[in-house]
N, C-alpha and C. Protein backbone atom coordinates (compact mmCIF):
# COMPACT_ATOMS: atom_id res chain seq x y z
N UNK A 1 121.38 30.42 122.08
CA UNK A 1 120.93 31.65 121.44
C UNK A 1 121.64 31.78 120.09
N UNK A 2 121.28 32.24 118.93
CA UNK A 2 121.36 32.14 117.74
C UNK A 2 121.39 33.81 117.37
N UNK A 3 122.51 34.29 117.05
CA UNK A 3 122.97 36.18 116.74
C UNK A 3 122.80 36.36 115.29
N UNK A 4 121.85 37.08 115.17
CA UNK A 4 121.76 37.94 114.15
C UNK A 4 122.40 39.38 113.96
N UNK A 5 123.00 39.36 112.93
CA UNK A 5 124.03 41.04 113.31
C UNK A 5 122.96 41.71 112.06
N UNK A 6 123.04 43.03 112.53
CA UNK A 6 122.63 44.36 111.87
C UNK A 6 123.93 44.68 110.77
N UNK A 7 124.08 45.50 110.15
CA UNK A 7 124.70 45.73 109.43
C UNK A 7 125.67 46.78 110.24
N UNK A 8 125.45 47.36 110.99
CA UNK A 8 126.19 48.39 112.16
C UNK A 8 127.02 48.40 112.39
N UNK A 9 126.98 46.62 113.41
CA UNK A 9 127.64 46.01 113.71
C UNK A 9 128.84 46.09 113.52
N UNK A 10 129.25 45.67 112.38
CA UNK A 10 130.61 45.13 111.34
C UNK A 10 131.04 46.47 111.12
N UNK A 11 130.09 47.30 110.60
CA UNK A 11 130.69 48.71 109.95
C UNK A 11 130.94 49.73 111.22
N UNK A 12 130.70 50.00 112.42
CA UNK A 12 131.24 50.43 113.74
C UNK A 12 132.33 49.87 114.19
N UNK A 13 131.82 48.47 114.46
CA UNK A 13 132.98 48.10 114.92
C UNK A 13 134.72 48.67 114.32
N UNK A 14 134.13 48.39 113.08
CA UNK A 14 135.87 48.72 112.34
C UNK A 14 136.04 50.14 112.52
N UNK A 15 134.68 50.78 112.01
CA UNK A 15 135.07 52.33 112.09
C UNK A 15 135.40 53.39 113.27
N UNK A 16 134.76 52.57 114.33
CA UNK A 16 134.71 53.36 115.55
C UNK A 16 135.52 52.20 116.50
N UNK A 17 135.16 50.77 117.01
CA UNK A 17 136.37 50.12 118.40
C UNK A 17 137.33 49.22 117.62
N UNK A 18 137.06 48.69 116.99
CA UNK A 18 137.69 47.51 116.64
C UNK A 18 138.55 47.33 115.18
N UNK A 19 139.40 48.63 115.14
CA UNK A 19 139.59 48.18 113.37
C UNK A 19 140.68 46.62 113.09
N UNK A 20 139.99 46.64 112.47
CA UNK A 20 140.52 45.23 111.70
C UNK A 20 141.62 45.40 111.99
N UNK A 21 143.07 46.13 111.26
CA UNK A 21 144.14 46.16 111.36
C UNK A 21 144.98 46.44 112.73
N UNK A 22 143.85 46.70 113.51
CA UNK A 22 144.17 47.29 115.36
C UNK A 22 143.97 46.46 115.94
N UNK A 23 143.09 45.15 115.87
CA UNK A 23 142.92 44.27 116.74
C UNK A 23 141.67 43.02 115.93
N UNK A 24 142.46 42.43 115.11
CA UNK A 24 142.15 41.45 114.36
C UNK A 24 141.37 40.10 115.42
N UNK A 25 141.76 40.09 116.36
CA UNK A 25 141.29 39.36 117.12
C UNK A 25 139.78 39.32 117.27
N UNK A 26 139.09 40.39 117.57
CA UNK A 26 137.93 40.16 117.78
C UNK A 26 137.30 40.04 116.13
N UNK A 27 137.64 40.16 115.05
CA UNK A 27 137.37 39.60 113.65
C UNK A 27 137.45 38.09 113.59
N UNK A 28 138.45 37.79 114.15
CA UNK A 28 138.79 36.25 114.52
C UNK A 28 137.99 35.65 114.88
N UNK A 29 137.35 36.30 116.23
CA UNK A 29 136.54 35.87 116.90
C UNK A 29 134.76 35.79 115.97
N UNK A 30 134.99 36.58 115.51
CA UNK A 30 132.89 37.17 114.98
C UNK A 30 133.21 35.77 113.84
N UNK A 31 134.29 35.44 113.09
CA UNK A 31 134.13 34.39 112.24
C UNK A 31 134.43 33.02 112.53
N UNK A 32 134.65 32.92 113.86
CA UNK A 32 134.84 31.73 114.24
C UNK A 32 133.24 31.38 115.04
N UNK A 33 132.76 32.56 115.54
CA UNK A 33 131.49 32.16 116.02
C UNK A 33 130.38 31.75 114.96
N UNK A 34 130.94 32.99 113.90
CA UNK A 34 129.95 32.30 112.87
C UNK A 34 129.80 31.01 111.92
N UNK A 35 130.76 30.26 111.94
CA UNK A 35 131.26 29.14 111.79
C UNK A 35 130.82 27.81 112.20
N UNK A 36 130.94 28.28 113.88
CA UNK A 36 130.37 27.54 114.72
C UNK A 36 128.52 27.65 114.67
N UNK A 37 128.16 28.62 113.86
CA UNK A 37 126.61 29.02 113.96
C UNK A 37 125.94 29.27 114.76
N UNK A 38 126.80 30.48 115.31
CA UNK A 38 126.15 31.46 116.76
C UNK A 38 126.08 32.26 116.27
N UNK A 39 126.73 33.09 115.36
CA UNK A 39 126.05 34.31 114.60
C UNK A 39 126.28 34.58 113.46
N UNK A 40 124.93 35.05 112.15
CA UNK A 40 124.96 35.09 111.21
C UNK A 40 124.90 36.18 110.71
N UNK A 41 124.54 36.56 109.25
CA UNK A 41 124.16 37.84 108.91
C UNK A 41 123.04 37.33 107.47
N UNK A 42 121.80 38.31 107.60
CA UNK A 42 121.03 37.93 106.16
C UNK A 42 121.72 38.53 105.27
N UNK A 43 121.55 38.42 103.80
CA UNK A 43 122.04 38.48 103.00
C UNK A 43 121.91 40.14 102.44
N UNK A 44 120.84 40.33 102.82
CA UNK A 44 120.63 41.89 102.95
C UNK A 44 121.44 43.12 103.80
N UNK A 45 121.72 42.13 104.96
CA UNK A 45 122.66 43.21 105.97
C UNK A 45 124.22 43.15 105.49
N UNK A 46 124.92 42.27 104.99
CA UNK A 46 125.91 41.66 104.29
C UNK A 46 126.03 43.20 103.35
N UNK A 47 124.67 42.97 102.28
CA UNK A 47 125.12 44.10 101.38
C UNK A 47 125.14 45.85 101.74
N UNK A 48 124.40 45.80 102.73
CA UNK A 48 124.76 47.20 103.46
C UNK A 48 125.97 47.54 103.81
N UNK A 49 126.53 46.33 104.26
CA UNK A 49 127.97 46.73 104.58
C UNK A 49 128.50 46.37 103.66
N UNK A 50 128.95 45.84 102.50
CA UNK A 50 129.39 45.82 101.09
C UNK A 50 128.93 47.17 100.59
N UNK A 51 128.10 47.67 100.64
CA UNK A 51 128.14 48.97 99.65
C UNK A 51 128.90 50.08 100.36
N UNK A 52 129.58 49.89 101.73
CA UNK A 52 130.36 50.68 102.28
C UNK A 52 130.27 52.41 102.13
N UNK A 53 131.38 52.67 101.14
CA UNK A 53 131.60 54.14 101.04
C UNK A 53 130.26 55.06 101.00
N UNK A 54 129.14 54.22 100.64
CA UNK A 54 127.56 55.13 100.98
C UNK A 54 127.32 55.04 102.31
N UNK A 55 127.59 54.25 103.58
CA UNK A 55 127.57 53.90 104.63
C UNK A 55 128.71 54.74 105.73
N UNK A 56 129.61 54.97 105.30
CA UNK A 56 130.89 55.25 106.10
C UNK A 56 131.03 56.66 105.93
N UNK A 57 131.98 57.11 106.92
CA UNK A 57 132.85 58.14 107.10
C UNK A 57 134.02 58.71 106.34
N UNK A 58 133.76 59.18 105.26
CA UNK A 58 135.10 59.51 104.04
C UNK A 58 136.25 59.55 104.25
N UNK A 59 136.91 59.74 105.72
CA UNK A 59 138.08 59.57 106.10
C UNK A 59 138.70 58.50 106.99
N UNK A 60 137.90 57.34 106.60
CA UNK A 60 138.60 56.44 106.51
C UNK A 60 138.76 55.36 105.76
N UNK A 61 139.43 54.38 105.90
CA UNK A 61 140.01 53.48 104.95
C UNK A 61 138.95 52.39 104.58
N UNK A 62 137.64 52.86 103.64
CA UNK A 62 136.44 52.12 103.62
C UNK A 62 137.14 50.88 103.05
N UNK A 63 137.46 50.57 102.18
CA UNK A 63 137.89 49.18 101.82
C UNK A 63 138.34 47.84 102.55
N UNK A 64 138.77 49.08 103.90
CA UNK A 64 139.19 47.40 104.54
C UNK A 64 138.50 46.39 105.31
N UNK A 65 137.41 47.03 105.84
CA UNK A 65 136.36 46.04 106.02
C UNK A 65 135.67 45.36 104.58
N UNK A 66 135.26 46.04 103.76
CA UNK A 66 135.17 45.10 102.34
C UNK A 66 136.18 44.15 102.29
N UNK A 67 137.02 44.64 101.93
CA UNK A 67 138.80 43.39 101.81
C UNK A 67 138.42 42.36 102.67
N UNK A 68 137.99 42.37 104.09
CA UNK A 68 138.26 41.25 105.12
C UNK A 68 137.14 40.39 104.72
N UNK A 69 135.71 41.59 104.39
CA UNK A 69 134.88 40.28 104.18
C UNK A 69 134.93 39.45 103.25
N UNK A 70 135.14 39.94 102.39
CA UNK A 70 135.15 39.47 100.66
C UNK A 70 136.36 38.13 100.70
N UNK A 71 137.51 38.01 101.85
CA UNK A 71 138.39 37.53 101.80
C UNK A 71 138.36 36.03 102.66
N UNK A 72 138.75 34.92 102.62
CA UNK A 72 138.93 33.73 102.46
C UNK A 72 137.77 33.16 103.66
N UNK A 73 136.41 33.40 102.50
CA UNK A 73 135.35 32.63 102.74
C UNK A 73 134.33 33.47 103.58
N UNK A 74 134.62 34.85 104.45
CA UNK A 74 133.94 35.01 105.51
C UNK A 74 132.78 35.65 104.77
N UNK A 75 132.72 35.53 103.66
CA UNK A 75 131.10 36.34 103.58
C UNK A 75 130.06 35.16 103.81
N UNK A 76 130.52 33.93 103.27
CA UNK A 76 130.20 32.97 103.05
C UNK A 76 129.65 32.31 104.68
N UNK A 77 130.74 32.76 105.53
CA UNK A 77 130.92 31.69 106.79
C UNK A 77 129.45 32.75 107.41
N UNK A 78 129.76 34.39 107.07
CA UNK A 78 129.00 34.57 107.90
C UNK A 78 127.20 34.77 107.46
N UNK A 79 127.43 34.61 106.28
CA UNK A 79 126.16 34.55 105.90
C UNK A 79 124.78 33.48 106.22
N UNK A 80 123.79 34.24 106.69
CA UNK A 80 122.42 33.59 107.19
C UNK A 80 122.17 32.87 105.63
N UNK A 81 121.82 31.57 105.33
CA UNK A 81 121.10 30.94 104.61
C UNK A 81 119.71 30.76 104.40
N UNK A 82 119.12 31.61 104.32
CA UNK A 82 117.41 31.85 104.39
C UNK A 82 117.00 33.17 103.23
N UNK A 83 115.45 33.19 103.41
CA UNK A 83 115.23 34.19 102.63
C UNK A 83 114.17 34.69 103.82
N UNK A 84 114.21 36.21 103.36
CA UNK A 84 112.42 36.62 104.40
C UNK A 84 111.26 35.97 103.82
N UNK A 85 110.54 35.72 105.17
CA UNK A 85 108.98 35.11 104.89
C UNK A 85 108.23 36.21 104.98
N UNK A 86 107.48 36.13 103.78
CA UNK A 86 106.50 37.16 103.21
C UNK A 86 105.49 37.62 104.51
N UNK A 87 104.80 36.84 104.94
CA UNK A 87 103.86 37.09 105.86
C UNK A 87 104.12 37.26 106.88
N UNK A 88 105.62 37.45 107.39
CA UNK A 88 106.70 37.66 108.96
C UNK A 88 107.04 39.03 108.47
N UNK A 89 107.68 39.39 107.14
CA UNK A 89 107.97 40.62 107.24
C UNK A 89 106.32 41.44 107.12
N UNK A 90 105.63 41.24 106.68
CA UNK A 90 104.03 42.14 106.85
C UNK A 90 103.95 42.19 108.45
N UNK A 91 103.89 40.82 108.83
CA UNK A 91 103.97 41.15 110.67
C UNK A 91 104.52 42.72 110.96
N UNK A 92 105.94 42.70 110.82
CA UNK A 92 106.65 43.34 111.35
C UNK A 92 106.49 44.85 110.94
N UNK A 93 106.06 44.93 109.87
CA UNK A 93 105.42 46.55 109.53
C UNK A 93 104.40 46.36 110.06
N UNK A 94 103.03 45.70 110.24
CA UNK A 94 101.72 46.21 110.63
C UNK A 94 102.14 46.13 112.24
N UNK A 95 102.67 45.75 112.73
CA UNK A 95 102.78 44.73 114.56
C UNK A 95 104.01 46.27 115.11
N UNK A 96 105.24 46.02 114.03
CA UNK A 96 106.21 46.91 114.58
C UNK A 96 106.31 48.14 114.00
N UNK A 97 105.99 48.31 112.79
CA UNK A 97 106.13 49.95 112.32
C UNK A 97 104.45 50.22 112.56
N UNK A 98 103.41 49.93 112.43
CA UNK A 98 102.47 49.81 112.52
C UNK A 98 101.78 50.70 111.13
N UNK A 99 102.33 49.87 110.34
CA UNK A 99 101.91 50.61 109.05
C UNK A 99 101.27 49.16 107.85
N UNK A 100 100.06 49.11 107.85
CA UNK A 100 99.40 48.03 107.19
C UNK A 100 100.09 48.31 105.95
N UNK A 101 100.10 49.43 104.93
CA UNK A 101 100.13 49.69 103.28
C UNK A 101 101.58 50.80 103.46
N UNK A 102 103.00 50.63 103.86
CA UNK A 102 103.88 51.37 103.63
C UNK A 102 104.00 52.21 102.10
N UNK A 103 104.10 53.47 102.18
CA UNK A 103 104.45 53.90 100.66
C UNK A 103 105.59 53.59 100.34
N UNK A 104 106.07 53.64 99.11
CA UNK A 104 107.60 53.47 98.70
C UNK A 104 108.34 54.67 99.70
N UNK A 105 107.78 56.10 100.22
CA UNK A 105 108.91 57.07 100.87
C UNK A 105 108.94 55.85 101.96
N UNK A 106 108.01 55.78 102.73
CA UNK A 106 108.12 54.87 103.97
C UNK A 106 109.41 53.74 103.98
N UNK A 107 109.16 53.16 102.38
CA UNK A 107 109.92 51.69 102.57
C UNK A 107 111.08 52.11 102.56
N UNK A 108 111.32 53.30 101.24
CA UNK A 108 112.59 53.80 101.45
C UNK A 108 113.33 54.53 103.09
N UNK A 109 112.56 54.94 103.63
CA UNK A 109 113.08 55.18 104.89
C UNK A 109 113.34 54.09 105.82
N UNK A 110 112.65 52.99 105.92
CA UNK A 110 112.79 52.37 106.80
C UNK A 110 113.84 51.26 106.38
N UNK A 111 114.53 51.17 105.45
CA UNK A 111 115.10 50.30 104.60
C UNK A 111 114.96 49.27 104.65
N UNK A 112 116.04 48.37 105.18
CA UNK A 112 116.25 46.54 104.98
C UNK A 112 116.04 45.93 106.38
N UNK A 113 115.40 46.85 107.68
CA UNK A 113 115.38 46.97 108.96
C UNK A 113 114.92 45.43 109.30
N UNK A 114 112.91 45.78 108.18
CA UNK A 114 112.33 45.03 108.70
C UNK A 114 112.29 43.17 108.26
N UNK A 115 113.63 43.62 107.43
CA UNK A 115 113.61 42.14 106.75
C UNK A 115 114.88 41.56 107.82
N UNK A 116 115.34 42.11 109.03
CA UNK A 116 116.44 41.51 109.82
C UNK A 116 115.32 40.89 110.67
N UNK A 117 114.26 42.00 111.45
CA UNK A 117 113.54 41.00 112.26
C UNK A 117 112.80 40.64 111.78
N UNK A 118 112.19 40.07 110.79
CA UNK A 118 111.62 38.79 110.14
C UNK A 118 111.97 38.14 109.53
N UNK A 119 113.36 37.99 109.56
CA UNK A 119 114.84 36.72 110.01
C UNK A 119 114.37 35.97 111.22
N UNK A 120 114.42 37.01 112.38
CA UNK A 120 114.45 37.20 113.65
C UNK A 120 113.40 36.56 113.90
N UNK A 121 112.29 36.64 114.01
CA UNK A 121 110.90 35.78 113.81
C UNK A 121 110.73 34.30 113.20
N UNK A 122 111.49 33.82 112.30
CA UNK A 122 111.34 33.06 111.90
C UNK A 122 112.19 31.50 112.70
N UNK A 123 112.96 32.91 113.31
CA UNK A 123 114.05 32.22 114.00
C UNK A 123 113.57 31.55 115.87
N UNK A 124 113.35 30.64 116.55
CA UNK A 124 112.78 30.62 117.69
C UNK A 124 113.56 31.04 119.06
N UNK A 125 115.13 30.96 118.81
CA UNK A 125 115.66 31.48 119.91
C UNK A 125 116.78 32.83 118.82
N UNK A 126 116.30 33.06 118.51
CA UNK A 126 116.94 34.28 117.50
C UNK A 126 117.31 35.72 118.54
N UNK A 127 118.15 36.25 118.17
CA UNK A 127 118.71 37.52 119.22
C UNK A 127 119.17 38.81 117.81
N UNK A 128 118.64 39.39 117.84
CA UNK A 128 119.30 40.74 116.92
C UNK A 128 120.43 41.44 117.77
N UNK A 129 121.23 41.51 116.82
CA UNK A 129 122.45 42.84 117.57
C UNK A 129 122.12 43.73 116.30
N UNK A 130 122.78 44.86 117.47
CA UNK A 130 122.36 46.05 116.24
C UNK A 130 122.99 47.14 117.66
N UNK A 131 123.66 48.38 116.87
CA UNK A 131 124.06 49.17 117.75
C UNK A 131 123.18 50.85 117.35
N UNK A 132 121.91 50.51 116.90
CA UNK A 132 120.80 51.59 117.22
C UNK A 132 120.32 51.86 118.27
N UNK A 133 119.82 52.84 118.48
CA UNK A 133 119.61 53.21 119.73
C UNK A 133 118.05 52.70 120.39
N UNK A 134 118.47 52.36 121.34
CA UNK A 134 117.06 51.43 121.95
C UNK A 134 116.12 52.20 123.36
N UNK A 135 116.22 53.70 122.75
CA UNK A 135 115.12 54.55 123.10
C UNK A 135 114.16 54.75 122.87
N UNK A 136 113.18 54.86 123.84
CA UNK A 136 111.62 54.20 123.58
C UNK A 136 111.28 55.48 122.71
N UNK A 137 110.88 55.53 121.05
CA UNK A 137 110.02 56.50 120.48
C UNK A 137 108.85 56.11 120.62
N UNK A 138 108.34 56.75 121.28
CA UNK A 138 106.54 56.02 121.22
C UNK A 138 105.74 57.60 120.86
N UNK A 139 106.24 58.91 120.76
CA UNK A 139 105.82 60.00 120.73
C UNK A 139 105.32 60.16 119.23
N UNK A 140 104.00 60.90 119.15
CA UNK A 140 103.96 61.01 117.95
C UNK A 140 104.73 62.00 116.87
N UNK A 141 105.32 62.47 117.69
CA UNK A 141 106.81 63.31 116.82
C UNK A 141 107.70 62.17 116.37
N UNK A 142 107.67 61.19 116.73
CA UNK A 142 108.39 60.21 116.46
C UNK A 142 107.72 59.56 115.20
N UNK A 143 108.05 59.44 114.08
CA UNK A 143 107.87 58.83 112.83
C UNK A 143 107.58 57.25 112.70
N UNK A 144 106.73 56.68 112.27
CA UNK A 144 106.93 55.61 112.55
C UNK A 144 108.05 54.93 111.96
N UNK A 145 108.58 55.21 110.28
CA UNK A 145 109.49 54.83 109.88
C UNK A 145 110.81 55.46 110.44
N UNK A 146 110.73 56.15 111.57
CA UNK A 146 112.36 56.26 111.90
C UNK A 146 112.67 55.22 113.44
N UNK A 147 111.45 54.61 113.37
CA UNK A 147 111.71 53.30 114.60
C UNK A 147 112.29 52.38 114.65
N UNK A 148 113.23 52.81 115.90
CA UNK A 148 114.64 51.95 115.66
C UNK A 148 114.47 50.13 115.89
N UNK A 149 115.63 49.58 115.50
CA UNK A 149 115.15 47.99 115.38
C UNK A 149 115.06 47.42 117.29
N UNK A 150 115.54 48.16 117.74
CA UNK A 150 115.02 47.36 119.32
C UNK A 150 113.73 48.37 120.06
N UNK A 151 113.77 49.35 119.33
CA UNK A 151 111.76 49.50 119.59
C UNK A 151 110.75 48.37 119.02
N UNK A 152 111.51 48.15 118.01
CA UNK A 152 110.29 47.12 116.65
C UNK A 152 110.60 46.09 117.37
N UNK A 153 111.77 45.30 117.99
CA UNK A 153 111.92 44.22 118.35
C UNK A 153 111.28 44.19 119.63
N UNK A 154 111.00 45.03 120.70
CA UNK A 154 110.24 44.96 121.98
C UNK A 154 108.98 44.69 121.82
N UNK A 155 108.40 45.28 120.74
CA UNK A 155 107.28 45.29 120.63
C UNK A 155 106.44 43.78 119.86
N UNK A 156 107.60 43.56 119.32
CA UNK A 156 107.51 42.31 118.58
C UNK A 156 107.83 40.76 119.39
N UNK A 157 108.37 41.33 120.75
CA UNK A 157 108.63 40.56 121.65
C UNK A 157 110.61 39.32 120.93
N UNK A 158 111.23 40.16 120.60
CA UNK A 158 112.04 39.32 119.92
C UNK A 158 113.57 40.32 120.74
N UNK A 159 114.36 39.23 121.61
CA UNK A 159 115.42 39.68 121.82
C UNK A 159 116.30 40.67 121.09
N UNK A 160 117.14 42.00 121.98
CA UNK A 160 117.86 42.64 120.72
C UNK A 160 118.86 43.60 121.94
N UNK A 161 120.53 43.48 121.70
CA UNK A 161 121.69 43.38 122.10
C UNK A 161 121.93 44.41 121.67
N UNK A 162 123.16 45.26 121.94
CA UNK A 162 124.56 45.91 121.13
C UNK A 162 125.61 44.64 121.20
N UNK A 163 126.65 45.46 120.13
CA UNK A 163 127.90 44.77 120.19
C UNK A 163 128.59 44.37 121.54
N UNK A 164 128.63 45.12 122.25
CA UNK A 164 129.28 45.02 123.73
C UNK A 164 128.77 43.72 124.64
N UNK A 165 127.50 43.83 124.73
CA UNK A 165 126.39 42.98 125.30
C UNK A 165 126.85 41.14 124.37
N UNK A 166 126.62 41.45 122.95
CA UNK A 166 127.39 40.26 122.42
C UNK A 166 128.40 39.47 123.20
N UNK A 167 129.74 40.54 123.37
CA UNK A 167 131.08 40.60 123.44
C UNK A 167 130.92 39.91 124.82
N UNK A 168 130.31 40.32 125.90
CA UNK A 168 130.09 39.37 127.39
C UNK A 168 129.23 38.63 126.84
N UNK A 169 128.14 38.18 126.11
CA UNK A 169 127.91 37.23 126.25
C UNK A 169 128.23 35.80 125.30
N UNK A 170 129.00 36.14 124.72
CA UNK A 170 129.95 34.92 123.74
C UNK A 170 131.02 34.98 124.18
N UNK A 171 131.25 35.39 125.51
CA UNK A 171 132.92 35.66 125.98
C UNK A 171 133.97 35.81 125.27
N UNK A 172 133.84 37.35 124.07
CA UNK A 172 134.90 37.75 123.90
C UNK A 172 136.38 37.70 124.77
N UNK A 173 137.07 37.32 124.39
CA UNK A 173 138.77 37.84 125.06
C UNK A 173 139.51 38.04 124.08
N UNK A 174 141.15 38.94 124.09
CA UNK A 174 142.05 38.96 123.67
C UNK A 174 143.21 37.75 124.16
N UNK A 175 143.02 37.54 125.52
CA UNK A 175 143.81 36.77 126.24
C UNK A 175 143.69 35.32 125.31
């Protein structure tokens, strides 16, 4: 299986279980897997979490996840080498947002979502992590552009994890 991370990912982890400076280990770990080429990131989710302080919580120490990535090679190690395929990401709006002609509000709402799973698509044993919530909106109160990436991915038939779920199944340890 081949991990695609969300941008969440990286930016939870530090902010909410895992800060870098609290337990470097499992950082250890996400860049040694990615190394090994079990899990990547597109180049798009990379910069979500690079633009940080628009992303984060003001009281805390946004830089230091920037610092770690930016620092000896890991943007590099963890970065997906690809670009989106034009006619995979259309899939994924007409198939998963179900929107043939998105407006710019649309695209702007739905942001860089649909260019992870049509990574994900292109990919044949591909797995998204992402720590959105993977409650079925199927209501029409439910927006189509606020559909989270493991609704779009069910529907799209394409595996999709949290961090935790990762963590057992790449057998995280501290030990």
């Amino acid at each position: 299986m081949f991990y695609l991370l969300d941008a969440n990912v990286l930016i939870d982890a530090h902010d909410k279980y895992y800060p870098i400076d609290q337990l470097p280990q499992f950082w250890e770990w996400i860049i040694e897997k990615a190394k090994q080429n079990r899990i990547k990131m597109p180049f798009e989710m990379l910069a979500e979490v690079k633009a940080g302080q628009l992303n984060r919580n003001k009281d805390l120490d946004e830089d230091k996840l920037i610092r770690w990535l930016k620092s000896e090679d890991r943007e590099k190690d963890l970065l997906y080498g690809g670009s989106p395929n034009r006619e995979l990401v259309n899939k994924v709006f007409k198939e998963g947002y179900e929107l043939t002609d998105p407006s710019p509000d649309e695209l702007r709402r739905i942001g860089k979502d649909p260019l992870l799973i049509a990574y994900a698509l292109a990919i044949s044993n591909a797995c998204i992590v992402t720590l959105e919530n993977k409650q079925e909106n199927t209501t029409d109160a439910m927006k189509k552009h606020k559909r989270s990436i493991p609704f779009v991915c069910r529907k799209l038939k394409i595996r999709s994890i949290d961090t935790f779920e990762l963590i057992r199944e790449l057998h995280f340890s501290t030990a």
